[in-house]
Protein backbone atom coordinates (compact mmCIF):
# COMPACT_ATOMS: atom_id res chain seq x y z
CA UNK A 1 5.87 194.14 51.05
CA UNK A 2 6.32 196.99 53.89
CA UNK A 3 2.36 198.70 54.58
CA UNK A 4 2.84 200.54 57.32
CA UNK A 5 5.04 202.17 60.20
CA UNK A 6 4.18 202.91 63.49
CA UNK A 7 7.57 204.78 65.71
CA UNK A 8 8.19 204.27 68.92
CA UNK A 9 8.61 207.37 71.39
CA UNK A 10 10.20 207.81 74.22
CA UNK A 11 8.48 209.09 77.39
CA UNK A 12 8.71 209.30 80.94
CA UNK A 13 5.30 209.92 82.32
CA UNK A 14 2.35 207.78 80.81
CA UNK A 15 -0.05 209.99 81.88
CA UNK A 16 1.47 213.18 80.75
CA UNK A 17 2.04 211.29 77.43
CA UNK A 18 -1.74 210.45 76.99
CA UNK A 19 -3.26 213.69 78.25
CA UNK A 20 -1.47 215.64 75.55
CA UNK A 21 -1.86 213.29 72.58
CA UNK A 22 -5.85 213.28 73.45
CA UNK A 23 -6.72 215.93 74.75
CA UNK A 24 -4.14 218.17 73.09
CA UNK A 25 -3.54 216.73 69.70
CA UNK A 26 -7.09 214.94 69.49
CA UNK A 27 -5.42 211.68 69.44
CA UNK A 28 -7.34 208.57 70.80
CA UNK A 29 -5.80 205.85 72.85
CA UNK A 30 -6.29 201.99 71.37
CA UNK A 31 -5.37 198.15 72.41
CA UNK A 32 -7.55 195.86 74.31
CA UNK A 33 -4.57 196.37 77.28
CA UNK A 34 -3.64 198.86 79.40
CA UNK A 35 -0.06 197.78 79.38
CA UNK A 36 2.33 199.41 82.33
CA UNK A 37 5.30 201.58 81.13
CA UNK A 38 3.40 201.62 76.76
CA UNK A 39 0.92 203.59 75.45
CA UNK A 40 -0.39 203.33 71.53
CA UNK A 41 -2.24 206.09 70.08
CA UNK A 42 -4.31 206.79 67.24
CA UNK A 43 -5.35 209.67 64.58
CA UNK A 44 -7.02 209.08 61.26
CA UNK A 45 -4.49 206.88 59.40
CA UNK A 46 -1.72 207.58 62.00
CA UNK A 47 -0.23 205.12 65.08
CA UNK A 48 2.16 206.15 67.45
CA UNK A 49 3.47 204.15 69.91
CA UNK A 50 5.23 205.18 73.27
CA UNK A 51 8.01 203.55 75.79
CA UNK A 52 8.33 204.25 79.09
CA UNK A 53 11.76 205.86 79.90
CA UNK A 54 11.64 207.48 83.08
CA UNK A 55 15.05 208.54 83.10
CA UNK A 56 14.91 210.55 79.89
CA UNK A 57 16.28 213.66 80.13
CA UNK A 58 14.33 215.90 77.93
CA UNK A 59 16.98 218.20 76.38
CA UNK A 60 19.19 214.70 75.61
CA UNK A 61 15.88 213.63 73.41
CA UNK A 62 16.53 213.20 69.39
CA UNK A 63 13.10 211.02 69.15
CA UNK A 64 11.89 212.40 65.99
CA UNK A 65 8.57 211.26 63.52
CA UNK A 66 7.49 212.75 60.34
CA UNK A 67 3.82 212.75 59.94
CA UNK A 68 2.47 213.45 56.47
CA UNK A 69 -0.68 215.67 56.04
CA UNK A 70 -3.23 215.97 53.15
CA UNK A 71 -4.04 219.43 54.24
CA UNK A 72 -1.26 221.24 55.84
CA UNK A 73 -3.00 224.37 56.25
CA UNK A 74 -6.43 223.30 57.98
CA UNK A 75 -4.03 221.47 60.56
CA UNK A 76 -1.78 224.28 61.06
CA UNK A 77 -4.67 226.81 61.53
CA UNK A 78 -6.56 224.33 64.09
CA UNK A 79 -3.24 223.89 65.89
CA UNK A 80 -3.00 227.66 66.42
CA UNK A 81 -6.53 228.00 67.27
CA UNK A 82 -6.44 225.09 69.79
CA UNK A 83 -3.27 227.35 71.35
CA UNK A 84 -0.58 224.57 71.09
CA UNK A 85 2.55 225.57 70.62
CA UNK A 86 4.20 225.68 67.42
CA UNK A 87 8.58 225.23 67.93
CA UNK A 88 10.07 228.35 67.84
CA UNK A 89 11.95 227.11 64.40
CA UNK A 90 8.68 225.12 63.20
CA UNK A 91 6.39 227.50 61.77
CA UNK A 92 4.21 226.37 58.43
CA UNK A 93 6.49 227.25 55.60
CA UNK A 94 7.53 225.89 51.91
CA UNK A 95 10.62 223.76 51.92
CA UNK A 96 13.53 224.15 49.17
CA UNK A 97 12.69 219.96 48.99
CA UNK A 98 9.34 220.52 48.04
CA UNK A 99 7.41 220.15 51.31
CA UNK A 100 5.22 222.72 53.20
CA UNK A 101 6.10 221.79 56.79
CA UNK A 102 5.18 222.90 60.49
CA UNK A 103 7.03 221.34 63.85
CA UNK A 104 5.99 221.18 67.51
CA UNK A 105 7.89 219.35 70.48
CA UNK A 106 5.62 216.95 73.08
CA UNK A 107 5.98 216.87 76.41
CA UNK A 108 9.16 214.96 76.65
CA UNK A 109 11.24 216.77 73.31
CA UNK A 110 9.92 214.40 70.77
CA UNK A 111 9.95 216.48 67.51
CA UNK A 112 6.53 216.31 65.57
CA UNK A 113 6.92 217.45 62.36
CA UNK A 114 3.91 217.61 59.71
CA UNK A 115 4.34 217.82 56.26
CA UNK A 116 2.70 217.88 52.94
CA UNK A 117 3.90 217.79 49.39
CA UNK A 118 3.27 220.80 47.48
């Protein structure tokens, strides 16, 4: 019955929001509105959505979203080329649960982490 999932993030500056998940991530923006205070954006097979939260206080953030990869290792690699930063706990590496994982935080402390099943 379920097909898909798309989170909802918190965020405090819309514009902020969008210039990093396009022009940073390579993300594209969709929806036929431009809807105050909610952004949706887009990557292959991938939706996120975002809320406007102005008071968030970034180091009070747990917003959190797993993001499954089918190859780890080209992402990783075009992340680090691209010069985006990786968290400082984050970098690619094999997981006693069976996943190769990388993390990186946006611009308001959501955790991004990408994983693949090895």
């Amino acid at each position: 019955m379920l097909t898909e999932i798309h989170p909802k993030l918190p965020m405090r500056d819309k514009a902020l929001t969008r210039r990093y998940y396009i022009t940073t991530l390579g993300f594209t923006e969709f929806g036929s509105a431009d809807t105050e205070g909610y952004l949706m954006v887009e990557k292959d097979r991938v939706q996120i959505h975002f809320f406007e939260f102005k008071a968030l206080d970034p180091a009070e953030n747990y917003g959190q979203v797993y993001i499954r990869t089918d190859n780890i290792e080209a992402l990783y690699q075009w992340m680090i080329n691209q010069g985006i930063p990786i968290h400082p706990s984050g970098h690619l590496q094999t997981k006693p649960w069976g996943q190769k994982e990388f993390s990186l935080l946006d611009p308001d402390n959501n955790l991004l982490t990408f994983g693949q099943t090895i």
